[in-house]
PDBML (XML) file of the C-alpha atoms, coordinates in Angstrom:
<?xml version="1.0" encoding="UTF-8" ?>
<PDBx:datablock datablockName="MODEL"
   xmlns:PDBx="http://pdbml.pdb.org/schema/pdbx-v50.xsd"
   xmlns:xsi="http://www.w3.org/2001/XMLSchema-instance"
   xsi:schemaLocation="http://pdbml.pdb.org/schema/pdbx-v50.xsd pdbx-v50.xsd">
   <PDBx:atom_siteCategory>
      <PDBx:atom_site id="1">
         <PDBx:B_iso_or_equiv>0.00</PDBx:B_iso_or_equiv>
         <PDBx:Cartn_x>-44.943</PDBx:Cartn_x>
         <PDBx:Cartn_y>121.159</PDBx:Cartn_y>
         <PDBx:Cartn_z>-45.849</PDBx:Cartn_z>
         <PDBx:auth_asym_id>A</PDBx:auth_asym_id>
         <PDBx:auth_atom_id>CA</PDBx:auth_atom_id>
         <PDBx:auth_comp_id>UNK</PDBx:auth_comp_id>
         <PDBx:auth_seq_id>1</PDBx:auth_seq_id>
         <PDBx:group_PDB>ATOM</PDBx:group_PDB>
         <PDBx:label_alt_id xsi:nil="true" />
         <PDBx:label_asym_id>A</PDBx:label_asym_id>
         <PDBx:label_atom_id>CA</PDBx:label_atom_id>
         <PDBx:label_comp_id>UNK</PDBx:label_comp_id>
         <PDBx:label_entity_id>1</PDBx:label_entity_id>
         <PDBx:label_seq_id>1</PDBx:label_seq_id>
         <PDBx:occupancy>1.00</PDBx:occupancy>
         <PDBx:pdbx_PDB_model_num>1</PDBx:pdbx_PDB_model_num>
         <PDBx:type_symbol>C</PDBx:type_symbol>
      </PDBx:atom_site>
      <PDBx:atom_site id="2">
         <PDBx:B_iso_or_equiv>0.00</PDBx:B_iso_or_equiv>
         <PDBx:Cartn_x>-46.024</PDBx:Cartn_x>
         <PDBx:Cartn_y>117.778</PDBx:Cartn_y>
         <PDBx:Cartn_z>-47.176</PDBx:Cartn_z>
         <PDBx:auth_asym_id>A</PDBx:auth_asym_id>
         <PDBx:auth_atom_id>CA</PDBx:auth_atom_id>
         <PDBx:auth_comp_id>UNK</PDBx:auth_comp_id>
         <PDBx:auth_seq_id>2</PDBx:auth_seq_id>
         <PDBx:group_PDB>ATOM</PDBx:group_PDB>
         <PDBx:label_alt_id xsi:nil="true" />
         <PDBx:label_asym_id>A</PDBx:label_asym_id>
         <PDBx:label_atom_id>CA</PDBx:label_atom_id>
         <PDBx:label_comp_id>UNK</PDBx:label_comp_id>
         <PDBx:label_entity_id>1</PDBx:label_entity_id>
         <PDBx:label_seq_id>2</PDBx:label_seq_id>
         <PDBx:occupancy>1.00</PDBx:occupancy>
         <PDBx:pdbx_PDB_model_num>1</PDBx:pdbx_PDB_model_num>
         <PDBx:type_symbol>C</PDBx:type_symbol>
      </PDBx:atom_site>
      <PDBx:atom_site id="3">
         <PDBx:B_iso_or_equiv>0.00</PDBx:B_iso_or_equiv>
         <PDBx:Cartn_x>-42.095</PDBx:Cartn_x>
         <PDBx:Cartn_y>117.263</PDBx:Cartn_y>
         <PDBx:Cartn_z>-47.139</PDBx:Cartn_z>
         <PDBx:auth_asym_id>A</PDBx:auth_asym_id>
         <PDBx:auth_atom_id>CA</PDBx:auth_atom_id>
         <PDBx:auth_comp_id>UNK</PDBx:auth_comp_id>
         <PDBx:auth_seq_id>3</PDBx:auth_seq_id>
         <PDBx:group_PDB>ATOM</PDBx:group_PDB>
         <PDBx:label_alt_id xsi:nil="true" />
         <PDBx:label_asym_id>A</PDBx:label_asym_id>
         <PDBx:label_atom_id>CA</PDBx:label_atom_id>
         <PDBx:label_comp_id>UNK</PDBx:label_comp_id>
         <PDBx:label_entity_id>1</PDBx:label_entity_id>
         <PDBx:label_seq_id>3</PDBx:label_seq_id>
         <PDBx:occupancy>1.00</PDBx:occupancy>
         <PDBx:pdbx_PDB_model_num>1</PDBx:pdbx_PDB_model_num>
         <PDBx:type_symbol>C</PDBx:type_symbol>
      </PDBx:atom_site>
      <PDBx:atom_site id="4">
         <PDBx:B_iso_or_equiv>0.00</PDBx:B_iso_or_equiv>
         <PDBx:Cartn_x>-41.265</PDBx:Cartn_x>
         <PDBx:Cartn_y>118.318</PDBx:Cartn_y>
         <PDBx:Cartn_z>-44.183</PDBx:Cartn_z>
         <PDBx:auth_asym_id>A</PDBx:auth_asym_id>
         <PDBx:auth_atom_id>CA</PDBx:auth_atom_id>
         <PDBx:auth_comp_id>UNK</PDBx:auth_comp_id>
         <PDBx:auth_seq_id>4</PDBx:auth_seq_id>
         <PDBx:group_PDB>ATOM</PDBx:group_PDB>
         <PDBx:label_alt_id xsi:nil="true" />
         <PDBx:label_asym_id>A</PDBx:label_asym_id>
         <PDBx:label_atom_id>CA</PDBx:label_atom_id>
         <PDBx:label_comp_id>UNK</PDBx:label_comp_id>
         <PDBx:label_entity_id>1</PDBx:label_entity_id>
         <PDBx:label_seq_id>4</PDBx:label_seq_id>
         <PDBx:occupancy>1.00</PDBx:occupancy>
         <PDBx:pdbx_PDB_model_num>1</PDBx:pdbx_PDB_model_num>
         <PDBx:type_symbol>C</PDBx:type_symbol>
      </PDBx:atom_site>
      <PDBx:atom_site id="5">
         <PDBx:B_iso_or_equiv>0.00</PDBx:B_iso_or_equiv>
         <PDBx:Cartn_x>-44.347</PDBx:Cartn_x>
         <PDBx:Cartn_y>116.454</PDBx:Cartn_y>
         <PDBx:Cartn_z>-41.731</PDBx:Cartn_z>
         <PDBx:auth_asym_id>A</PDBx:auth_asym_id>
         <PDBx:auth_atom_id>CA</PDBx:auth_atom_id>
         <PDBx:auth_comp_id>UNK</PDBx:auth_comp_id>
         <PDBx:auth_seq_id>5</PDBx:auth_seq_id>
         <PDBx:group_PDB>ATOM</PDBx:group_PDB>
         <PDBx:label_alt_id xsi:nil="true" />
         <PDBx:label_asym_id>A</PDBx:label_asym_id>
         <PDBx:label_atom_id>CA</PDBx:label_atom_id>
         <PDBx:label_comp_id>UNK</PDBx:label_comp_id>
         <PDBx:label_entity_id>1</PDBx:label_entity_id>
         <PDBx:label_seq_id>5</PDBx:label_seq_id>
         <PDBx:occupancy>1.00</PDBx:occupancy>
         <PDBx:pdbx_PDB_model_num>1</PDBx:pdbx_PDB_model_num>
         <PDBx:type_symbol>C</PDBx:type_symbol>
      </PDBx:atom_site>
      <PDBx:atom_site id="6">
         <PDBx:B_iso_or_equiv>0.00</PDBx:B_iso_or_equiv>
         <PDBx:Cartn_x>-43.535</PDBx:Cartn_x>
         <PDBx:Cartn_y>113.103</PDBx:Cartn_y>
         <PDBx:Cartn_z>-43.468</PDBx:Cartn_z>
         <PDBx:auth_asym_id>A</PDBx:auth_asym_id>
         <PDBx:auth_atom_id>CA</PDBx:auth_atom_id>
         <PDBx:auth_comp_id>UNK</PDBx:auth_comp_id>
         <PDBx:auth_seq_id>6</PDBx:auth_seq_id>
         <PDBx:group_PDB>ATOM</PDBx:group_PDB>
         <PDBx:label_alt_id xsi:nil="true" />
         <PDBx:label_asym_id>A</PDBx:label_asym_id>
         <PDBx:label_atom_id>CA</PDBx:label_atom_id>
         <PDBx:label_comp_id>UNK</PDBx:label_comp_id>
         <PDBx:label_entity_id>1</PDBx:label_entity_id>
         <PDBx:label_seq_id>6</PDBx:label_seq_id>
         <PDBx:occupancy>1.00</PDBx:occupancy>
         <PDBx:pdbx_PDB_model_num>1</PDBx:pdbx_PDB_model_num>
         <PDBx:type_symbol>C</PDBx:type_symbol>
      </PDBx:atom_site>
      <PDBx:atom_site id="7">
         <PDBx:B_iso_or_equiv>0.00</PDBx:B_iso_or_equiv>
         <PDBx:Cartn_x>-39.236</PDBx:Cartn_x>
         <PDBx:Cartn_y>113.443</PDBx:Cartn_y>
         <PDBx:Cartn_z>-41.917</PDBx:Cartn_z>
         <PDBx:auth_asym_id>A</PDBx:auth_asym_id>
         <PDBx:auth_atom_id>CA</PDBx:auth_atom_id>
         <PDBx:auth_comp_id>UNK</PDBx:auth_comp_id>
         <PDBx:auth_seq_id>7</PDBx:auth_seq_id>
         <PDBx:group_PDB>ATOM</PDBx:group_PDB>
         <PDBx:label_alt_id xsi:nil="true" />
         <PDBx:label_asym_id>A</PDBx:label_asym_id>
         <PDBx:label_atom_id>CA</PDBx:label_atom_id>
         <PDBx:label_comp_id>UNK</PDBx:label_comp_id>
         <PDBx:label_entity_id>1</PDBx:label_entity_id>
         <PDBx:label_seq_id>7</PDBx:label_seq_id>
         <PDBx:occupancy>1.00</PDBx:occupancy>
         <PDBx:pdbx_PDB_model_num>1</PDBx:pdbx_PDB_model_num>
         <PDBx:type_symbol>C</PDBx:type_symbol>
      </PDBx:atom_site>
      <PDBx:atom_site id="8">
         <PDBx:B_iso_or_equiv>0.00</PDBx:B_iso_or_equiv>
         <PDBx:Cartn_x>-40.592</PDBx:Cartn_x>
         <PDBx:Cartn_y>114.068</PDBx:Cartn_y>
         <PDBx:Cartn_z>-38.681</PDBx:Cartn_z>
         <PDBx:auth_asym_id>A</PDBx:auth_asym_id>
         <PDBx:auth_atom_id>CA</PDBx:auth_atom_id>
         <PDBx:auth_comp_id>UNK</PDBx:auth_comp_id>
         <PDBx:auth_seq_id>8</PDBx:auth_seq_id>
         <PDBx:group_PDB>ATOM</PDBx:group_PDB>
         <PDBx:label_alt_id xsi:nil="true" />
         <PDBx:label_asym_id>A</PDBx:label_asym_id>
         <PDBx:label_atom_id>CA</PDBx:label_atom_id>
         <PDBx:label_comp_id>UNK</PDBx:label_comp_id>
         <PDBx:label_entity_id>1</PDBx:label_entity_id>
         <PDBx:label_seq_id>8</PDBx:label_seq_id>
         <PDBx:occupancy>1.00</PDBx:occupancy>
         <PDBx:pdbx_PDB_model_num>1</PDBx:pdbx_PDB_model_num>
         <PDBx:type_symbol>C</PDBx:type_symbol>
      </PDBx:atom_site>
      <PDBx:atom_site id="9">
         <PDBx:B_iso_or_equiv>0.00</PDBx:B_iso_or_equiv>
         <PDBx:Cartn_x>-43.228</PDBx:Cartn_x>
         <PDBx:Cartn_y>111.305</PDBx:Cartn_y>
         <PDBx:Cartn_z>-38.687</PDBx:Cartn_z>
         <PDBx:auth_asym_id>A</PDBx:auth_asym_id>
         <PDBx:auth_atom_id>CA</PDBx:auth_atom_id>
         <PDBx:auth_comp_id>UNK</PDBx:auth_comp_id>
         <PDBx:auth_seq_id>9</PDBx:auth_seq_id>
         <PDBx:group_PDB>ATOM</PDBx:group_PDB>
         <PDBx:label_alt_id xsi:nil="true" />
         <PDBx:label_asym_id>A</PDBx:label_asym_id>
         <PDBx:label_atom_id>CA</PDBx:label_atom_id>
         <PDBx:label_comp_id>UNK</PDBx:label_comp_id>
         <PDBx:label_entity_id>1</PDBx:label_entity_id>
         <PDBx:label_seq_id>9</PDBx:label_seq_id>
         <PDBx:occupancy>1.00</PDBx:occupancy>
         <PDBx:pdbx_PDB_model_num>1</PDBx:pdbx_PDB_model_num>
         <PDBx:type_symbol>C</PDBx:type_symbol>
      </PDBx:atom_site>
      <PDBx:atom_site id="10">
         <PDBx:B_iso_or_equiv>0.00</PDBx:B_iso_or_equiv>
         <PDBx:Cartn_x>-40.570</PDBx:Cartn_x>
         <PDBx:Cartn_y>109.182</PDBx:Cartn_y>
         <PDBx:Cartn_z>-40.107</PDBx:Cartn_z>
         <PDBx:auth_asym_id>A</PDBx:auth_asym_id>
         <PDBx:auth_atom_id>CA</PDBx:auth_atom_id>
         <PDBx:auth_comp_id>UNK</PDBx:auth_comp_id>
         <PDBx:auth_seq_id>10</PDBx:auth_seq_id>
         <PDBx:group_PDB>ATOM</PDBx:group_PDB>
         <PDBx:label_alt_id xsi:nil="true" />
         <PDBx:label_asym_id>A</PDBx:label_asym_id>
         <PDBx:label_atom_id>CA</PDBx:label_atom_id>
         <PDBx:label_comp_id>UNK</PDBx:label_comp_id>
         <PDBx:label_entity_id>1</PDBx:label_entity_id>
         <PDBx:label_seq_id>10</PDBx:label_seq_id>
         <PDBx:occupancy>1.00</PDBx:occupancy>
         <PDBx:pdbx_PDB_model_num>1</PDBx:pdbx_PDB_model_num>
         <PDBx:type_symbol>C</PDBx:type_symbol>
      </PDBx:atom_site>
      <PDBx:atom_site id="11">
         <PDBx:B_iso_or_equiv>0.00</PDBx:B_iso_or_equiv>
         <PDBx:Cartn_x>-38.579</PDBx:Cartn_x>
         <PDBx:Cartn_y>109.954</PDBx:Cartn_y>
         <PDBx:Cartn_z>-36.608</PDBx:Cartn_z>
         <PDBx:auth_asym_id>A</PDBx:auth_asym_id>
         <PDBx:auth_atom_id>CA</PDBx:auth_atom_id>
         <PDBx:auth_comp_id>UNK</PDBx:auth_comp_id>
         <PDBx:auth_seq_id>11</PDBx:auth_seq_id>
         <PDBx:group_PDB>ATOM</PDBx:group_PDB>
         <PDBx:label_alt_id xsi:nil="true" />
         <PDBx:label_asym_id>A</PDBx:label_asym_id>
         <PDBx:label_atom_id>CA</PDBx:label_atom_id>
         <PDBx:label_comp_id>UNK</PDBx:label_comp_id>
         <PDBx:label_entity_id>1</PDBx:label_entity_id>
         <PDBx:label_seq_id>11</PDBx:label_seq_id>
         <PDBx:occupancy>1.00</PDBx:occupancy>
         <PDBx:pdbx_PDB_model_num>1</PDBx:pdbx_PDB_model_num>
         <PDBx:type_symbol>C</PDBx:type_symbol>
      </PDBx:atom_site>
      <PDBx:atom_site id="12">
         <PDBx:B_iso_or_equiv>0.00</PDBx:B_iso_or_equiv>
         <PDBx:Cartn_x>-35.700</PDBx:Cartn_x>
         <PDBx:Cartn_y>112.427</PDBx:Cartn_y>
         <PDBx:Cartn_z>-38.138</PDBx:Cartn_z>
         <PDBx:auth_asym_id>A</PDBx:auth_asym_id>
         <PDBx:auth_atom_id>CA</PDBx:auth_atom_id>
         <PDBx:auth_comp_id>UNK</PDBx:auth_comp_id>
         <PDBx:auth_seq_id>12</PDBx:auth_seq_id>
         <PDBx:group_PDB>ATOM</PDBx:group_PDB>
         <PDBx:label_alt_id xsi:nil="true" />
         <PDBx:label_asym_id>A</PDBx:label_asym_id>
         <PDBx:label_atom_id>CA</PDBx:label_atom_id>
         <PDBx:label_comp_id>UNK</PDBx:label_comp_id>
         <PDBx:label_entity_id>1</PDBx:label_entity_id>
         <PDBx:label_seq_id>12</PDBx:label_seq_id>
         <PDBx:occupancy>1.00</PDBx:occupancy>
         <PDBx:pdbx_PDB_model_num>1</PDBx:pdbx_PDB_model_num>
         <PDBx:type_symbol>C</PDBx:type_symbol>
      </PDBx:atom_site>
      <PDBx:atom_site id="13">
         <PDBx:B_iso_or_equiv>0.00</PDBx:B_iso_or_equiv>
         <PDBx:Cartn_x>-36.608</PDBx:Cartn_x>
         <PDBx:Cartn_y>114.717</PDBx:Cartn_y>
         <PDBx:Cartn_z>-35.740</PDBx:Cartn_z>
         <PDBx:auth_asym_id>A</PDBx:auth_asym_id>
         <PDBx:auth_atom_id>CA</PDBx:auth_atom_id>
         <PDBx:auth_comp_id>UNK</PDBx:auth_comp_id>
         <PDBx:auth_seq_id>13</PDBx:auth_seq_id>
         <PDBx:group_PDB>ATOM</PDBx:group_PDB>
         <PDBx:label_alt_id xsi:nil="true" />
         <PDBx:label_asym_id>A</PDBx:label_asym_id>
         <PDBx:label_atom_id>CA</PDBx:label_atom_id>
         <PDBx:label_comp_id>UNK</PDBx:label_comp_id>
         <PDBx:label_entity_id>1</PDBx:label_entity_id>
         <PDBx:label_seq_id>13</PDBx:label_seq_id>
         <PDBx:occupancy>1.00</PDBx:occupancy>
         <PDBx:pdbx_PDB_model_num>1</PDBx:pdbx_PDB_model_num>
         <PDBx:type_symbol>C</PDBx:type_symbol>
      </PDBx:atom_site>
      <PDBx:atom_site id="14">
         <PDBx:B_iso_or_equiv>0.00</PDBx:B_iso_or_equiv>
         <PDBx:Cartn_x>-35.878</PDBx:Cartn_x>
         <PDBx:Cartn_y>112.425</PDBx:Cartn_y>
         <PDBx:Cartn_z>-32.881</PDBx:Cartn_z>
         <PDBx:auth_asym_id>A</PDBx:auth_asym_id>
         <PDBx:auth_atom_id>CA</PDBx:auth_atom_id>
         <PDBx:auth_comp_id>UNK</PDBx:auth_comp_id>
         <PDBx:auth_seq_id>14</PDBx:auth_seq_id>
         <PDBx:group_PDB>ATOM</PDBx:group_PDB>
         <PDBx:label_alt_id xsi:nil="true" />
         <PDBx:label_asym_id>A</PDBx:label_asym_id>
         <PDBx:label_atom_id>CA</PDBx:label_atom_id>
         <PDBx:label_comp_id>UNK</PDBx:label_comp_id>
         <PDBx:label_entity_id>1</PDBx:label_entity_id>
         <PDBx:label_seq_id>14</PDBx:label_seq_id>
         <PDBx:occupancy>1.00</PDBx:occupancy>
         <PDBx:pdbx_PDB_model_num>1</PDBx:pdbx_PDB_model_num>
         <PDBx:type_symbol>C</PDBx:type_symbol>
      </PDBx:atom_site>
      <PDBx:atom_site id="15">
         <PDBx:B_iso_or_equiv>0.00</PDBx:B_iso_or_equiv>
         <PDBx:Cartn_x>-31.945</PDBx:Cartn_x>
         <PDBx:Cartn_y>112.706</PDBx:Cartn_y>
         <PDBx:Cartn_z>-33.251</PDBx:Cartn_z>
         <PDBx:auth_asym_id>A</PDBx:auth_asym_id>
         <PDBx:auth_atom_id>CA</PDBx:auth_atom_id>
         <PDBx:auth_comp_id>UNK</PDBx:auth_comp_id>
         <PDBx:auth_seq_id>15</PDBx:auth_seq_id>
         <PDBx:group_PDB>ATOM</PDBx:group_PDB>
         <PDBx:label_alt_id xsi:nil="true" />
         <PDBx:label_asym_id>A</PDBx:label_asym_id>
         <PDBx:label_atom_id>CA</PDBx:label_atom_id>
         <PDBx:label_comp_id>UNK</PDBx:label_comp_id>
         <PDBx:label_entity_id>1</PDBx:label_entity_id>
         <PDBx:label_seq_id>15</PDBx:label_seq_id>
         <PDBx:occupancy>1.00</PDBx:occupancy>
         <PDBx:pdbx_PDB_model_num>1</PDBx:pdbx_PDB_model_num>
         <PDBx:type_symbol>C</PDBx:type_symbol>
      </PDBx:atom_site>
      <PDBx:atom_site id="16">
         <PDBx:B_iso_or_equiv>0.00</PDBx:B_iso_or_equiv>
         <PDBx:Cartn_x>-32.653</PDBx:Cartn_x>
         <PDBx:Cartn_y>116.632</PDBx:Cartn_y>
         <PDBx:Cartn_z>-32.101</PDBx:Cartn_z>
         <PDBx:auth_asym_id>A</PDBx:auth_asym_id>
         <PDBx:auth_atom_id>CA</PDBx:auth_atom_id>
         <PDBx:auth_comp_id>UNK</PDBx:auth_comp_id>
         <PDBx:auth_seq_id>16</PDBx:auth_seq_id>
         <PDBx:group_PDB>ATOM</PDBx:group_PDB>
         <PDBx:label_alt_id xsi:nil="true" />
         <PDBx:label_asym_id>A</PDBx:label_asym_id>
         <PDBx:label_atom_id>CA</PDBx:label_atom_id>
         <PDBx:label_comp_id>UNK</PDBx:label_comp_id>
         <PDBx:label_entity_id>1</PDBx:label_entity_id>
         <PDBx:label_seq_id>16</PDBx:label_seq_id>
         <PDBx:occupancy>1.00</PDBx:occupancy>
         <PDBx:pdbx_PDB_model_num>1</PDBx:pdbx_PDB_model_num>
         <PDBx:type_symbol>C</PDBx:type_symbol>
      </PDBx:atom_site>
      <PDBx:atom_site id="17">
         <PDBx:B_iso_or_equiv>0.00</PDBx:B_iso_or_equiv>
         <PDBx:Cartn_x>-34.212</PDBx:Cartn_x>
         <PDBx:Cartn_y>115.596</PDBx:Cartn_y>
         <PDBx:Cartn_z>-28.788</PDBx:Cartn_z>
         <PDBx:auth_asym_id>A</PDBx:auth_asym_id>
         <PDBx:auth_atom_id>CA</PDBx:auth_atom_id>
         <PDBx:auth_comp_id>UNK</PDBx:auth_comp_id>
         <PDBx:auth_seq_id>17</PDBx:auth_seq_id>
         <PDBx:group_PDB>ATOM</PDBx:group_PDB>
         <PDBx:label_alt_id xsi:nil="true" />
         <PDBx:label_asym_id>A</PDBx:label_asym_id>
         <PDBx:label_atom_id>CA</PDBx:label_atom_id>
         <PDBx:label_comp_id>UNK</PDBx:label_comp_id>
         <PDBx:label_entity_id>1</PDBx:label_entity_id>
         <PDBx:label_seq_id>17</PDBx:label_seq_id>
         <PDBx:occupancy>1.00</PDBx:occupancy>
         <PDBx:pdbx_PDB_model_num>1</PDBx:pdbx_PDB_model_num>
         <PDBx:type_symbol>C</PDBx:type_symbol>
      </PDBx:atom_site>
      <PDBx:atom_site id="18">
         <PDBx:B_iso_or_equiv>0.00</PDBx:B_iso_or_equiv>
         <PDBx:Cartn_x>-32.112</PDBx:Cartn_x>
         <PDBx:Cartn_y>112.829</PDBx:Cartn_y>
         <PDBx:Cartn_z>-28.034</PDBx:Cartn_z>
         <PDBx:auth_asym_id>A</PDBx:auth_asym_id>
         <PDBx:auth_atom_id>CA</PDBx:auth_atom_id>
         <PDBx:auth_comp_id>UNK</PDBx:auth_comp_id>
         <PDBx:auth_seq_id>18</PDBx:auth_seq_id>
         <PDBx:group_PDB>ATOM</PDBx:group_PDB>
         <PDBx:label_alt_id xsi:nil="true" />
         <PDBx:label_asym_id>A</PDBx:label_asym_id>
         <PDBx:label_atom_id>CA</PDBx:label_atom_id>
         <PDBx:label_comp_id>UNK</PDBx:label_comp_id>
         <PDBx:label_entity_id>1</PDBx:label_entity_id>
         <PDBx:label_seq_id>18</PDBx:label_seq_id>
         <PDBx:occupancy>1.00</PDBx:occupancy>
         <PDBx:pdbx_PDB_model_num>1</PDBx:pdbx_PDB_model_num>
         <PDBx:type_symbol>C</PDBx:type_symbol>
      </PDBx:atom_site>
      <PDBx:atom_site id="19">
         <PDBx:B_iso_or_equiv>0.00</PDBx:B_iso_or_equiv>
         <PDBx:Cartn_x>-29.129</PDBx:Cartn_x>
         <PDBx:Cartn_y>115.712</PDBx:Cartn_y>
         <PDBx:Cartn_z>-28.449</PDBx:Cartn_z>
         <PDBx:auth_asym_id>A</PDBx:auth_asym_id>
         <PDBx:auth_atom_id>CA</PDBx:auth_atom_id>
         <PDBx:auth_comp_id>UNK</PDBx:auth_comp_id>
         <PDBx:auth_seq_id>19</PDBx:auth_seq_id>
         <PDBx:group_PDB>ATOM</PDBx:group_PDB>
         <PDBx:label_alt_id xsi:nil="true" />
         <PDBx:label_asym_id>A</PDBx:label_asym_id>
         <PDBx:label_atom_id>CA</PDBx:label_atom_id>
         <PDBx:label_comp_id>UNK</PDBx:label_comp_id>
         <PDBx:label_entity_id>1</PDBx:label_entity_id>
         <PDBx:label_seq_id>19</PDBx:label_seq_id>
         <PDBx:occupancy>1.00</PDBx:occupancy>
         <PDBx:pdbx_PDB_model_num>1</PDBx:pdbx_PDB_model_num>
         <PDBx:type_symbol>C</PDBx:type_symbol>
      </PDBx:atom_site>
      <PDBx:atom_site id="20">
         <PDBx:B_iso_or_equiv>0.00</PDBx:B_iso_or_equiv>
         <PDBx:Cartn_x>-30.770</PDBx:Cartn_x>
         <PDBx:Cartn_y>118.282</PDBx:Cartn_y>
         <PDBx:Cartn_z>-25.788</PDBx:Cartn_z>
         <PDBx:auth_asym_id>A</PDBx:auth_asym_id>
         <PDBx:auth_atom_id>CA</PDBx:auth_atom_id>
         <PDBx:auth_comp_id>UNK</PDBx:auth_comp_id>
         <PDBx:auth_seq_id>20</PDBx:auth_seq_id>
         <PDBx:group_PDB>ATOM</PDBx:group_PDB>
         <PDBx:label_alt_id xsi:nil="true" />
         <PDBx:label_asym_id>A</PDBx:label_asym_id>
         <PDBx:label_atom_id>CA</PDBx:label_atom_id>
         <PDBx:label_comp_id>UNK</PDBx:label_comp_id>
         <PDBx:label_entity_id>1</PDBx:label_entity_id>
         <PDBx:label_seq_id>20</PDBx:label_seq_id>
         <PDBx:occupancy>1.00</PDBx:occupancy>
         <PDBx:pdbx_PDB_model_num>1</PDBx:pdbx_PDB_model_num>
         <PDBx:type_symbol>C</PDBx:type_symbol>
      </PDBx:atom_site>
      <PDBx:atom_site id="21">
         <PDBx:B_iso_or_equiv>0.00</PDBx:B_iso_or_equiv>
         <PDBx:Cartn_x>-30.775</PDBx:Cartn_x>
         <PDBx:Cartn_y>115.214</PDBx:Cartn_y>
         <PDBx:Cartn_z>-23.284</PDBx:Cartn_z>
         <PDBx:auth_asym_id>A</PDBx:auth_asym_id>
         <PDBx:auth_atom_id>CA</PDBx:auth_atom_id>
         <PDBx:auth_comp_id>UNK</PDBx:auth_comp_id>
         <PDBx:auth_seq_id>21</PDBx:auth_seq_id>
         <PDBx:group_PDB>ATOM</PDBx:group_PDB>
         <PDBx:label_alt_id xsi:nil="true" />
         <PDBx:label_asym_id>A</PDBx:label_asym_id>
         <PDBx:label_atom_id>CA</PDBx:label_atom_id>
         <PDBx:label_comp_id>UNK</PDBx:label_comp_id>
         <PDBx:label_entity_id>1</PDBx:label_entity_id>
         <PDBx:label_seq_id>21</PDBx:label_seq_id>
         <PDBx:occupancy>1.00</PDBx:occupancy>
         <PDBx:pdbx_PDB_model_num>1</PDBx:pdbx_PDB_model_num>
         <PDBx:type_symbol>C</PDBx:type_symbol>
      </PDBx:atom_site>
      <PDBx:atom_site id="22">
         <PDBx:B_iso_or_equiv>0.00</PDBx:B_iso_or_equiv>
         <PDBx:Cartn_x>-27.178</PDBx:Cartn_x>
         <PDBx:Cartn_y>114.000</PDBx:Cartn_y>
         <PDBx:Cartn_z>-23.858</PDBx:Cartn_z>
         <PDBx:auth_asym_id>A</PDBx:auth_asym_id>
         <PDBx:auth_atom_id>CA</PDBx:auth_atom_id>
         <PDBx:auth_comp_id>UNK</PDBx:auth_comp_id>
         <PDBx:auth_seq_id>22</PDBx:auth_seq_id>
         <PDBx:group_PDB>ATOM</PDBx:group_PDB>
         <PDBx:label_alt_id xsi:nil="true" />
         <PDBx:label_asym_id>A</PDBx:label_asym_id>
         <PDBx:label_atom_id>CA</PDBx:label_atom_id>
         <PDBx:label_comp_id>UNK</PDBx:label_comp_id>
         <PDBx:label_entity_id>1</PDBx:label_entity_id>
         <PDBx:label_seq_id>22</PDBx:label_seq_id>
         <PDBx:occupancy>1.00</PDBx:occupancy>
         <PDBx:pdbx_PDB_model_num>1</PDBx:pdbx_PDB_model_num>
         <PDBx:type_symbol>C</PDBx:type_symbol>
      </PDBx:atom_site>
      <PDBx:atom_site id="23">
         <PDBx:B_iso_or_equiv>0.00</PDBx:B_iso_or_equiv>
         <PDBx:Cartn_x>-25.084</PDBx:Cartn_x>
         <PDBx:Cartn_y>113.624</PDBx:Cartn_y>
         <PDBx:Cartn_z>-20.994</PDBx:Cartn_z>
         <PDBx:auth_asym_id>A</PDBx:auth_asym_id>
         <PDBx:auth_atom_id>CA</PDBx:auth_atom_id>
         <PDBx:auth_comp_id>UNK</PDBx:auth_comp_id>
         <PDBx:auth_seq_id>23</PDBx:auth_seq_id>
         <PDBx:group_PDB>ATOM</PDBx:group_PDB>
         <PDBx:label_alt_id xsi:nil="true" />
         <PDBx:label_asym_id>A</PDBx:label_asym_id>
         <PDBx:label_atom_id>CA</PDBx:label_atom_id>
         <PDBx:label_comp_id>UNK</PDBx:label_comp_id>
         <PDBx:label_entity_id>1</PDBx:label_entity_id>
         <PDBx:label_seq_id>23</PDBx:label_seq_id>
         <PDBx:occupancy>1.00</PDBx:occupancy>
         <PDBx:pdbx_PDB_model_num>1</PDBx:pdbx_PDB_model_num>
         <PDBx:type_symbol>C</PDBx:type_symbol>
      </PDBx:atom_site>
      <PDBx:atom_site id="24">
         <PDBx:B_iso_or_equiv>0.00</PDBx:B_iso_or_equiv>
         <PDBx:Cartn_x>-27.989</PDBx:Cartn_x>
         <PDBx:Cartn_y>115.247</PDBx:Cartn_y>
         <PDBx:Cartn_z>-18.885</PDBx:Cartn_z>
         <PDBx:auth_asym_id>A</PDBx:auth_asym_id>
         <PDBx:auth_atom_id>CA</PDBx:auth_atom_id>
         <PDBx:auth_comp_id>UNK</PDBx:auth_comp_id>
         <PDBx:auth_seq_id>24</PDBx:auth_seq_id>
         <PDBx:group_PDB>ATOM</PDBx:group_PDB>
         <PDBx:label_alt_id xsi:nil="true" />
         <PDBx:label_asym_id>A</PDBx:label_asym_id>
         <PDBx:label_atom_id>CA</PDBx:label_atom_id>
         <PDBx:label_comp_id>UNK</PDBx:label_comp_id>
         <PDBx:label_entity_id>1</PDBx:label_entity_id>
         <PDBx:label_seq_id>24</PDBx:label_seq_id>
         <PDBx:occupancy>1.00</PDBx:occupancy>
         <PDBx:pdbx_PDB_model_num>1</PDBx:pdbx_PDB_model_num>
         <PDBx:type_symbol>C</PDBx:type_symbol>
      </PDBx:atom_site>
   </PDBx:atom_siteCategory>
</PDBx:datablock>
């Protein structure tokens, strides 16, 4: 969990939303 929270405040999970939005 620990794991997981730190990626996403680091911003890894910004690549996901920038994906939905592509070409929009």
């Amino acid at each position: 969990g620990l794991l997981l929270g730190a990626f996403g405040a680091a911003g890894l999970a910004a690549p996901i939303a920038a994906e939905v939005s592509e070409l929009a």
